[in-house]
Protein backbone atom coordinates (compact mmCIF):
# COMPACT_ATOMS: atom_id res chain seq x y z
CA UNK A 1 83.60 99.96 73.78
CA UNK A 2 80.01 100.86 75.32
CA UNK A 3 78.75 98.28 77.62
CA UNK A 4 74.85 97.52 76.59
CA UNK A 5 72.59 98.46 79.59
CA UNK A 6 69.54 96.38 78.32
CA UNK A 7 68.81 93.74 80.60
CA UNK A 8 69.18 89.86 79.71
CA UNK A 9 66.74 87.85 78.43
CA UNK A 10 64.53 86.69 81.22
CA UNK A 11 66.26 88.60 84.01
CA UNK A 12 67.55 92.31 84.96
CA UNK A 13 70.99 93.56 84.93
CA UNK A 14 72.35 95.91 87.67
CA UNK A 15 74.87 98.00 86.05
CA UNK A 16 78.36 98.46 88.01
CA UNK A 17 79.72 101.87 88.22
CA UNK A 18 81.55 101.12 85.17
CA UNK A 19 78.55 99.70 83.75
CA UNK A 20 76.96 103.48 83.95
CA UNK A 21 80.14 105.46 83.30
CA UNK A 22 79.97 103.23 79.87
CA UNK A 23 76.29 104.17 79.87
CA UNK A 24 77.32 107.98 80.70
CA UNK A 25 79.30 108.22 77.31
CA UNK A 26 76.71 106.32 74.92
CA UNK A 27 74.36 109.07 76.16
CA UNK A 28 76.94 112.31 76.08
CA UNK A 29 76.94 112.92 79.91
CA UNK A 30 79.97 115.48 80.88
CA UNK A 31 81.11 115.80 84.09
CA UNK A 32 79.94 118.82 86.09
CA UNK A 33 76.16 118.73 86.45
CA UNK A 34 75.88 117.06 89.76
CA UNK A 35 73.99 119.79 91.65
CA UNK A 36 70.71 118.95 90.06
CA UNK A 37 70.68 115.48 91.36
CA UNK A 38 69.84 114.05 94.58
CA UNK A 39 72.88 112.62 95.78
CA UNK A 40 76.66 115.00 96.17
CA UNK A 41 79.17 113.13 97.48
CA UNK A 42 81.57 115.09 99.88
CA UNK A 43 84.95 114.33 99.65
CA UNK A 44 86.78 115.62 102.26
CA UNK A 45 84.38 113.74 104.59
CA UNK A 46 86.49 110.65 104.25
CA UNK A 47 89.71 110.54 106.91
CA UNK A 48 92.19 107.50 107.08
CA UNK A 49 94.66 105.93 105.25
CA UNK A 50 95.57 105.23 101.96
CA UNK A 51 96.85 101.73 100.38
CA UNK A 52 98.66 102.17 96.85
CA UNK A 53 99.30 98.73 94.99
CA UNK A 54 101.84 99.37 92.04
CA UNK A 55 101.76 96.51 89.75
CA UNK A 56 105.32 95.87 88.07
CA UNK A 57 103.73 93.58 84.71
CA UNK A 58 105.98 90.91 83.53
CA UNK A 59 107.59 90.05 86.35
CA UNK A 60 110.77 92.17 87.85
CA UNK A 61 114.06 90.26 88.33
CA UNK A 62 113.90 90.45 92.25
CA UNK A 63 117.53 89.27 92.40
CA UNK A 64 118.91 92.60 90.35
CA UNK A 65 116.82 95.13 92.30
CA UNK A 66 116.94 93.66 96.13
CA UNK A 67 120.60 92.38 95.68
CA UNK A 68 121.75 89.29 97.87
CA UNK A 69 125.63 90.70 97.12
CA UNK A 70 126.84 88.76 100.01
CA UNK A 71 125.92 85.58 98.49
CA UNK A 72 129.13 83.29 97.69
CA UNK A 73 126.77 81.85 94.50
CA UNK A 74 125.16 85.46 92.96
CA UNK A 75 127.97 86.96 90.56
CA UNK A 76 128.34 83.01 89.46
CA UNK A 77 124.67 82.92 88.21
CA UNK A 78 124.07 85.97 87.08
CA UNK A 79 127.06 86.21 84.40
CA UNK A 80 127.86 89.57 83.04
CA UNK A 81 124.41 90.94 84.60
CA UNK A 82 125.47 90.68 88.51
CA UNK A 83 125.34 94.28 90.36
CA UNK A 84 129.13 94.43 92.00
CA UNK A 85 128.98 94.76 95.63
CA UNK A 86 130.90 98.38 95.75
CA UNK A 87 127.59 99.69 93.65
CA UNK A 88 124.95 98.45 95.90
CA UNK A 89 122.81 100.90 97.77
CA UNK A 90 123.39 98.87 100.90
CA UNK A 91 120.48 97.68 102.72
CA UNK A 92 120.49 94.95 105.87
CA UNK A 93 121.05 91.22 106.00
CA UNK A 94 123.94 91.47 103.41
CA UNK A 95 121.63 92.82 100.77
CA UNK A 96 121.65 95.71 99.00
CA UNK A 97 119.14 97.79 96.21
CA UNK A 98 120.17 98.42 92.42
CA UNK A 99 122.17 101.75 92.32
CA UNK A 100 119.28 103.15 89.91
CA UNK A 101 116.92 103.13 92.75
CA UNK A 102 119.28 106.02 94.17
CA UNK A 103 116.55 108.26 94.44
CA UNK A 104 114.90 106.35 97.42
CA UNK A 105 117.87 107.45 99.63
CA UNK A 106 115.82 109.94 101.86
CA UNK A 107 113.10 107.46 102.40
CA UNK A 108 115.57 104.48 102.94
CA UNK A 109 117.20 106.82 105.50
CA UNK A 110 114.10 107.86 107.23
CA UNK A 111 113.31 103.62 107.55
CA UNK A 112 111.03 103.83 104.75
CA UNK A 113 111.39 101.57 102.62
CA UNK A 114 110.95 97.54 103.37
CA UNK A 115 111.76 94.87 100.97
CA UNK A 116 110.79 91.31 100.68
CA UNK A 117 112.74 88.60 98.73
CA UNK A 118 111.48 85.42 97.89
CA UNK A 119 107.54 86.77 97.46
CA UNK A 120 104.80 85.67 95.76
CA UNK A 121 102.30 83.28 94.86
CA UNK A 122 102.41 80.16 96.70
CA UNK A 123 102.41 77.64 93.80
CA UNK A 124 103.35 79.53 90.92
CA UNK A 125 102.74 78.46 87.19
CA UNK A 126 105.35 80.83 86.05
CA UNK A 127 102.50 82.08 83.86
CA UNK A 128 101.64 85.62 82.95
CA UNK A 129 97.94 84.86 82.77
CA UNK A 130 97.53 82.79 84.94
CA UNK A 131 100.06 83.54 87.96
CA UNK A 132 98.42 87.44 87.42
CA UNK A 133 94.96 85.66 88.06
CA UNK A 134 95.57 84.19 90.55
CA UNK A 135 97.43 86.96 92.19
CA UNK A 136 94.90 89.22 92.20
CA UNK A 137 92.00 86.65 93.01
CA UNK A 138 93.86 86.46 96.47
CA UNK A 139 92.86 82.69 96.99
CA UNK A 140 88.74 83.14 96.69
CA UNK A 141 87.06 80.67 94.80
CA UNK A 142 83.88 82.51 94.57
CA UNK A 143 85.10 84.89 91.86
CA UNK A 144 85.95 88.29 93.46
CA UNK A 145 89.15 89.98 93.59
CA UNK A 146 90.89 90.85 97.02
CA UNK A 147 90.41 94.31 96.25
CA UNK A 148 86.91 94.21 95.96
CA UNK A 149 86.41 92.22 99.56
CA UNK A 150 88.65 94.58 100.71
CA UNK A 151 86.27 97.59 99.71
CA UNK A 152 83.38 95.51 101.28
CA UNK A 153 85.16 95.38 104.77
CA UNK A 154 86.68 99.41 104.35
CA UNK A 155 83.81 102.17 105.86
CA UNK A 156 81.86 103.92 103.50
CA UNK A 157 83.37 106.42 101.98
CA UNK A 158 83.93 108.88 98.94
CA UNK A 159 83.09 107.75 95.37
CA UNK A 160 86.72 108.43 94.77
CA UNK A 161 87.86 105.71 97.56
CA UNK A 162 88.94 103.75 95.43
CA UNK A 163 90.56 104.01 92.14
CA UNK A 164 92.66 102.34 88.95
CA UNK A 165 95.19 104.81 86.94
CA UNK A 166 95.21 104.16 83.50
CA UNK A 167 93.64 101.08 81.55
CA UNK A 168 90.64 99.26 82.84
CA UNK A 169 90.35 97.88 86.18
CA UNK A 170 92.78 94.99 87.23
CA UNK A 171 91.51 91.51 88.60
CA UNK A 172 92.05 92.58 91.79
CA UNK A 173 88.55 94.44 91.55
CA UNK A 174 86.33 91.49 89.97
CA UNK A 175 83.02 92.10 91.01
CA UNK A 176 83.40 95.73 92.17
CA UNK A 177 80.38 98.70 91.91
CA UNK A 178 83.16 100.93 92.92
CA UNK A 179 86.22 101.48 91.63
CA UNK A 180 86.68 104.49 89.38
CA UNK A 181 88.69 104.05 86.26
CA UNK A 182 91.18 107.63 85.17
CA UNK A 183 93.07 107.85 83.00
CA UNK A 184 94.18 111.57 84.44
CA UNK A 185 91.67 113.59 86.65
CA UNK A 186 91.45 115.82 83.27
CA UNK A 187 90.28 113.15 81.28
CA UNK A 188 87.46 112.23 83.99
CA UNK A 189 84.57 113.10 81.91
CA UNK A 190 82.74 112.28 79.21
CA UNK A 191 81.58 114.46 76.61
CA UNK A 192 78.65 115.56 74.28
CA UNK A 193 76.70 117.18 77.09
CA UNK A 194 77.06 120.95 75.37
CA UNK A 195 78.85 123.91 76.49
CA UNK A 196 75.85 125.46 78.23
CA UNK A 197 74.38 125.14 81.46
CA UNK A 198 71.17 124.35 80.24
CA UNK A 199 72.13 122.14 77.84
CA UNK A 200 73.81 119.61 80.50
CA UNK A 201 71.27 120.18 82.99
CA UNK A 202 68.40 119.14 80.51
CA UNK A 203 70.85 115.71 79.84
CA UNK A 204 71.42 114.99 83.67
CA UNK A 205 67.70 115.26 84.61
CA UNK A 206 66.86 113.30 81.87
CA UNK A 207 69.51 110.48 82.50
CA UNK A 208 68.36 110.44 86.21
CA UNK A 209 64.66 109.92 85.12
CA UNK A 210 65.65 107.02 83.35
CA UNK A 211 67.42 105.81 86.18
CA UNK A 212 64.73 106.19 88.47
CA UNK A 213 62.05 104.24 85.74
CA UNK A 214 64.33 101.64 86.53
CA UNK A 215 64.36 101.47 90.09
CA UNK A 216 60.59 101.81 89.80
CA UNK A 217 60.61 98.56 87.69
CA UNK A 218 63.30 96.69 89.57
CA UNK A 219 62.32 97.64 93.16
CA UNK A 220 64.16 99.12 96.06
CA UNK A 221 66.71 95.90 95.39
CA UNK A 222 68.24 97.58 92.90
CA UNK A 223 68.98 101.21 93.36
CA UNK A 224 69.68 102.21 89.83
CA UNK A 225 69.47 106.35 90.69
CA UNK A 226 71.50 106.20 93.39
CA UNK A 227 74.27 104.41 91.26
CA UNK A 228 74.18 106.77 88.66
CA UNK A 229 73.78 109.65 91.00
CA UNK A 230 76.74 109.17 93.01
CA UNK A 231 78.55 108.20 89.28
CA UNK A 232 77.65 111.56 88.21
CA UNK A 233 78.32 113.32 91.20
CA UNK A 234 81.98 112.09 90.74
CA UNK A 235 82.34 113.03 87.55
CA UNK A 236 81.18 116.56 88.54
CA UNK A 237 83.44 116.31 91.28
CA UNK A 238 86.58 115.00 88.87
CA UNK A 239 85.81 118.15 86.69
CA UNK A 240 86.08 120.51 89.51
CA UNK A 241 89.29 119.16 90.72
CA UNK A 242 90.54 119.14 86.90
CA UNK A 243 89.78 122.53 86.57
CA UNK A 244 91.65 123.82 89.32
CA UNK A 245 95.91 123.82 88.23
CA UNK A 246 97.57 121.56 90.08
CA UNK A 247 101.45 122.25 90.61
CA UNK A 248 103.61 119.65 92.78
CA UNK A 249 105.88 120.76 95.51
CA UNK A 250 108.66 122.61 95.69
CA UNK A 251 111.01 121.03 93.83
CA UNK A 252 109.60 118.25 92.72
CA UNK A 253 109.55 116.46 89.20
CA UNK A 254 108.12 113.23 88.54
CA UNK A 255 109.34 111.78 84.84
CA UNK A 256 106.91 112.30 82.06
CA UNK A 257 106.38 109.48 80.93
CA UNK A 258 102.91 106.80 82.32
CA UNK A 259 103.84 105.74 86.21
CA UNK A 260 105.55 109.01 86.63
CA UNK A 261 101.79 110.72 85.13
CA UNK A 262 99.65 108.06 87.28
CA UNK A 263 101.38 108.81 90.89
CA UNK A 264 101.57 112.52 90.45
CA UNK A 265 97.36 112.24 89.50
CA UNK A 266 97.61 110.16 92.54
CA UNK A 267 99.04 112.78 94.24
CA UNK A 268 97.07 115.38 93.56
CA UNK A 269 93.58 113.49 94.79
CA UNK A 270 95.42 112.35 97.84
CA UNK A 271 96.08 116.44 98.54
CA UNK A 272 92.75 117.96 97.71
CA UNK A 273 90.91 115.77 100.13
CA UNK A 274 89.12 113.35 97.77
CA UNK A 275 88.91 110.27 100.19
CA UNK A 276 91.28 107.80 98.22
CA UNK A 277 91.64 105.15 100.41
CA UNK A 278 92.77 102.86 97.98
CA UNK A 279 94.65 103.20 94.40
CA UNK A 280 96.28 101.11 91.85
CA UNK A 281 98.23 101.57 88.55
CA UNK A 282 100.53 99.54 87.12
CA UNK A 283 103.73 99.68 84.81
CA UNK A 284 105.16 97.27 82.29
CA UNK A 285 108.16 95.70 80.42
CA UNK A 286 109.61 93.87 82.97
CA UNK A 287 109.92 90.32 80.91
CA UNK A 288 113.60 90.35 80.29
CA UNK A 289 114.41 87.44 78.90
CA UNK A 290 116.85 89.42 76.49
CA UNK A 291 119.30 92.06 76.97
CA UNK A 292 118.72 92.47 80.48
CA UNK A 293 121.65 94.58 80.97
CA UNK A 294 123.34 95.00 84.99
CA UNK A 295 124.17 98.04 86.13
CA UNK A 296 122.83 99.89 83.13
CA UNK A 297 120.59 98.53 80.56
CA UNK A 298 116.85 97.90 80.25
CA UNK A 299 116.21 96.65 83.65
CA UNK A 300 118.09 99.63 85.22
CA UNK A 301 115.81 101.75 83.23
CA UNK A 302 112.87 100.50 84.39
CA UNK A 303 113.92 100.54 87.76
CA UNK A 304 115.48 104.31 87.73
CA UNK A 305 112.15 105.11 86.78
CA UNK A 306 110.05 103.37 89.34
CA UNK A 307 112.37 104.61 91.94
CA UNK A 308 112.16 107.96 90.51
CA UNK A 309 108.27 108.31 89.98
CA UNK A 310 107.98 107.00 93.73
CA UNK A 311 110.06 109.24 95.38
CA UNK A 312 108.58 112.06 93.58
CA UNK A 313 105.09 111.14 94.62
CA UNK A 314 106.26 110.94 98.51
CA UNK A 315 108.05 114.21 98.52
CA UNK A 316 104.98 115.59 97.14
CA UNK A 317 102.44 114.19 99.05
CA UNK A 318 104.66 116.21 101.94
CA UNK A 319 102.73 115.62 105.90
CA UNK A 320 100.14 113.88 104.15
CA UNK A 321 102.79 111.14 103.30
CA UNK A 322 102.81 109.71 106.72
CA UNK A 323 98.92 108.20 106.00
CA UNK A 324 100.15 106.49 102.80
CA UNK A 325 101.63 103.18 102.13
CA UNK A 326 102.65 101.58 98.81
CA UNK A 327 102.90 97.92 97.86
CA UNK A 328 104.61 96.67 94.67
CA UNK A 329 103.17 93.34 93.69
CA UNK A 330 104.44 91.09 90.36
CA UNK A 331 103.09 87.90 88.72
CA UNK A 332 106.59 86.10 89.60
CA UNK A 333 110.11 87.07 89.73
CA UNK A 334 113.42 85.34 87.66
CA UNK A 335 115.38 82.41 87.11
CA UNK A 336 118.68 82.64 89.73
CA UNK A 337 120.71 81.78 86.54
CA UNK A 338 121.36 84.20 83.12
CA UNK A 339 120.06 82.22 80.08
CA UNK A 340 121.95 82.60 76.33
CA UNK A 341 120.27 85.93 75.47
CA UNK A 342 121.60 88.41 78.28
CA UNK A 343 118.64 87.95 80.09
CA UNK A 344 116.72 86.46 82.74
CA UNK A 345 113.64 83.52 82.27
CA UNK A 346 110.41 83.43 84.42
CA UNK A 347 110.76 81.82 88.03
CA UNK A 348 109.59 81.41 91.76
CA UNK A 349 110.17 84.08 94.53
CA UNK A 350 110.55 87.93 93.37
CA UNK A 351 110.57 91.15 95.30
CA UNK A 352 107.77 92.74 97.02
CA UNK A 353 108.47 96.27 98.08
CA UNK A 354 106.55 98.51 100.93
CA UNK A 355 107.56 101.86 100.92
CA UNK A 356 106.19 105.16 102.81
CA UNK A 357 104.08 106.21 106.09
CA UNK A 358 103.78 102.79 106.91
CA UNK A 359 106.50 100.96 105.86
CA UNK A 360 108.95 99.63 108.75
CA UNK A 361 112.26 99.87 106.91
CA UNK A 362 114.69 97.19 106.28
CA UNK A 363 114.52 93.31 104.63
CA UNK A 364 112.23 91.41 106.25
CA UNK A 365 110.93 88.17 105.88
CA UNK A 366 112.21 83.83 104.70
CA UNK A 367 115.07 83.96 102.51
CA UNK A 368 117.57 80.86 102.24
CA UNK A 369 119.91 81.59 99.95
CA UNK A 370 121.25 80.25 96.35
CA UNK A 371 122.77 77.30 96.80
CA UNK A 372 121.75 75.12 94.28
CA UNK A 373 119.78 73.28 96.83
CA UNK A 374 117.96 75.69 98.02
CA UNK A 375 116.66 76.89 94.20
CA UNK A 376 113.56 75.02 92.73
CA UNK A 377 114.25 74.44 89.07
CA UNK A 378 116.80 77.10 89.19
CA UNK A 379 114.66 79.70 90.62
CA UNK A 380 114.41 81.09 94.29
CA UNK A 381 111.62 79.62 96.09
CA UNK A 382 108.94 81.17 97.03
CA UNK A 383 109.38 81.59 100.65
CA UNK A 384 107.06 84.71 101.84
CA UNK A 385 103.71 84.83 100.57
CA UNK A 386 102.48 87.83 99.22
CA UNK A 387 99.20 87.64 100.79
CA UNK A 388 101.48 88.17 104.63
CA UNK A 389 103.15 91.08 102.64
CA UNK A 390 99.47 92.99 101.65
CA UNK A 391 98.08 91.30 104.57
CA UNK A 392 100.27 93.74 106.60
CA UNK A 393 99.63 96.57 104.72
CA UNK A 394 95.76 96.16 105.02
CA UNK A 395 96.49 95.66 108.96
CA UNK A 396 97.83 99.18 108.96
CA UNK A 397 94.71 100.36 106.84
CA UNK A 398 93.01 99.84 110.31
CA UNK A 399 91.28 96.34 109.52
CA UNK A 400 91.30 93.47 112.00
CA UNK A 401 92.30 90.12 111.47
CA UNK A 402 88.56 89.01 110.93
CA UNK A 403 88.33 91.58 108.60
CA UNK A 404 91.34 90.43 107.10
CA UNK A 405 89.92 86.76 106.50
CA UNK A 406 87.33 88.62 104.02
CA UNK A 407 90.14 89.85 102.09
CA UNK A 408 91.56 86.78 101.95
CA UNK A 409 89.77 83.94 102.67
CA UNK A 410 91.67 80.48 103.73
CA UNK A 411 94.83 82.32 104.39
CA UNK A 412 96.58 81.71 108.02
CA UNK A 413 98.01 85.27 108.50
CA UNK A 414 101.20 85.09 109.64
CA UNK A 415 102.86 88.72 110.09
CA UNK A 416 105.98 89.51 108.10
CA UNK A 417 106.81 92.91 109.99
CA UNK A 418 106.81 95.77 106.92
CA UNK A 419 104.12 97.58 108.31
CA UNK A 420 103.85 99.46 111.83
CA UNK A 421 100.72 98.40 113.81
């Protein structure tokens, strides 16, 4: 859908970066024309670290991936879906991981991967919409998403510092001017600009003269050229990435299918210097409330192929892994108990998972068991808030604890230990 760039009645409207990139298509603006206009961004200006939040939609059973084997109740609730002790990928504190996330062996073994079990929104609903709201609001009441106040606290950077795979742009960016929407570095551009050169630089002058109209009109308060200058400059800046064959390392494979796709574009930006500092994507089907399966089945699918996709991107990213953290966040995790349908119903506490350069391996964080008086309406608690859990991995970005209070305001950071100072 094309966003209208007319102004509302009685006021002006400053268009986001999405705002113009919808503009950018309504007009025909490709992607490579960036050396007629006043702004380039450079790209391999931009040092530091890089935060990747994988969201796992629906809510992953935390108590079939991060196993509590040990625990004298699991096998009892979990009917003919419990993981048998002998299978588990052992772990610390008497738990263990799902045998499908095999694949995570040489980072588990190198202390790379943490796990947290009873994470997750502090007062829970147990509702997709809502709980996912919430989540990504990170506790502000003013409308932003913690992603966007985290951008506002992060130093300047590369128009590509910050970027969704696939989709549109999660809450977590509400209010953003600039997070950059792919859907594959090839298909970073939009078309209708012609083949020739003179063709697309007759379109980008004209688009920036419109632009600049506009800051004339608006006044230096709203700096309408430089927006779409720097939007354009990415896209010329996608294209020339995109046009360059990318091929991972030696031996590496992601799965074709859409996470596998998203981390290896990931990947590739991370490599050639573009200045991500901070990336999301997401993956789906994770509301099992039927046919769950336990050792094999649909949640040991899913989970193969998260494991899978994530050790391919590390083993790719090579040295530059060691300046790259990912965080997997989820509306909510499952009910402790099976219900009639081979499956699992929404609860409380899930699993939050940090794995790579900053990741401080092992199972950290509150956990109290499953007794049945330690469940709230048959679900694990939850114990660990995920804010601690990103709040950590934002630490390790380099921001202070002030800084931290932007991201998320209200919250009394209380370090849960997954991330290396």
């Amino acid at each position: 859908m094309v966003q209208n760039l007319l102004p509302p009645a009685g006021g002006r409207y400053a268009p986001s970066r999405r705002g113009v990139l919808a503009a950018a298509g309504a007009v025909g603006i490709t992607a490579s024309l960036a050396s007629v206009l006043p702004v380039r961004v450079a790209f391999a200006d931009t040092p530091g670290r890089t935060l990747v939040v994988l969201s796992l939609r629906g809510g992953m059973d935390g108590l079939n991936a991060l196993v509590p084997g040990a625990d004298p109740h699991y096998a009892g609730l979990r009917a003919d879906i419990a993981i048998p002790a002998g299978q588990l990928i052992s772990m610390d504190r008497a738990f263990g991981l799902h045998p499908a996330y095999a694949s995570l062996r040489p980072l588990l073994d190198a202390g790379k991967v943490a796990a947290v079990p009873a994470a997750g929104l502090l007062d829970n609903s147990r509702s997709h919409f809502q709980d996912t709201f919430e989540l990504e609001i990170g506790g502000d009441g003013q409308g932003s998403g913690y992603l966007t106040r985290l951008l506002s606290v992060l130093s300047p950077g590369s128009a590509f510092r910050a970027v969704q795979e696939g989709g549109s742009l999660p809450t977590a960016y509400l209010g953003a001017t600039e997070a950059l929407t792919l859907n594959g570095i090839e298909n970073f551009e939009a078309s209708g600009w012609g083949e020739s050169a003179a063709e697309q630089a007759a379109t980008s002058a004209a688009l920036g003269a419109l632009f600049a109209d506009a800051d004339a009109d608006a006044g230096a308060a709203r700096p309408y050229a430089r927006g779409v200058a720097t939007t354009l400059a990415a896209l010329a800046e996608g294209r020339e990435i995109a046009a360059k064959p990318y091929t991972p390392a030696d031996g590496v494979t992601y799965p074709d299918e859409g996470l596998g796709r998203a981390l290896r574009d990931i990947a590739r930006l991370i490599k050639v210097g573009s200045g991500v500092r901070v990336a999301t994507l997401e993956t789906g089907g994770y509301d099992t409330h039927v046919g769950q399966g336990g050792v094999t089945g649909t949640l040991a699918t899913l989970q193969k192929r998260q494991a899978d996709s994530i050790a391919a991107f590390f083993a790719d990213l090579g040295a530059k892994a060691a300046d790259v953290t990912l965080v997997t966040i989820q509306e909510f995790g499952r009910r402790a108990d099976t219900n009639g349908n081979g499956g699992t119903d929404h609860g409380g506490g899930g699993v939050m998972f940090v794995i790579g350069g900053g990741a401080v391996g092992g199972v950290h964080g509150q956990w109290r068991g499953l007794a049945p008086d330690q469940l709230d309406d048959h679900a694990v608690p939850v114990l660990n808030d995920y804010r601690n859990v990103l709040g950590d991995a934002i630490r390790w970005l380099g921001m202070s604890q002030a800084q931290l209070g932007t991201v998320f305001p209200g919250l009394a950071y209380t370090p849960v230990g997954v991330t290396a100072a």
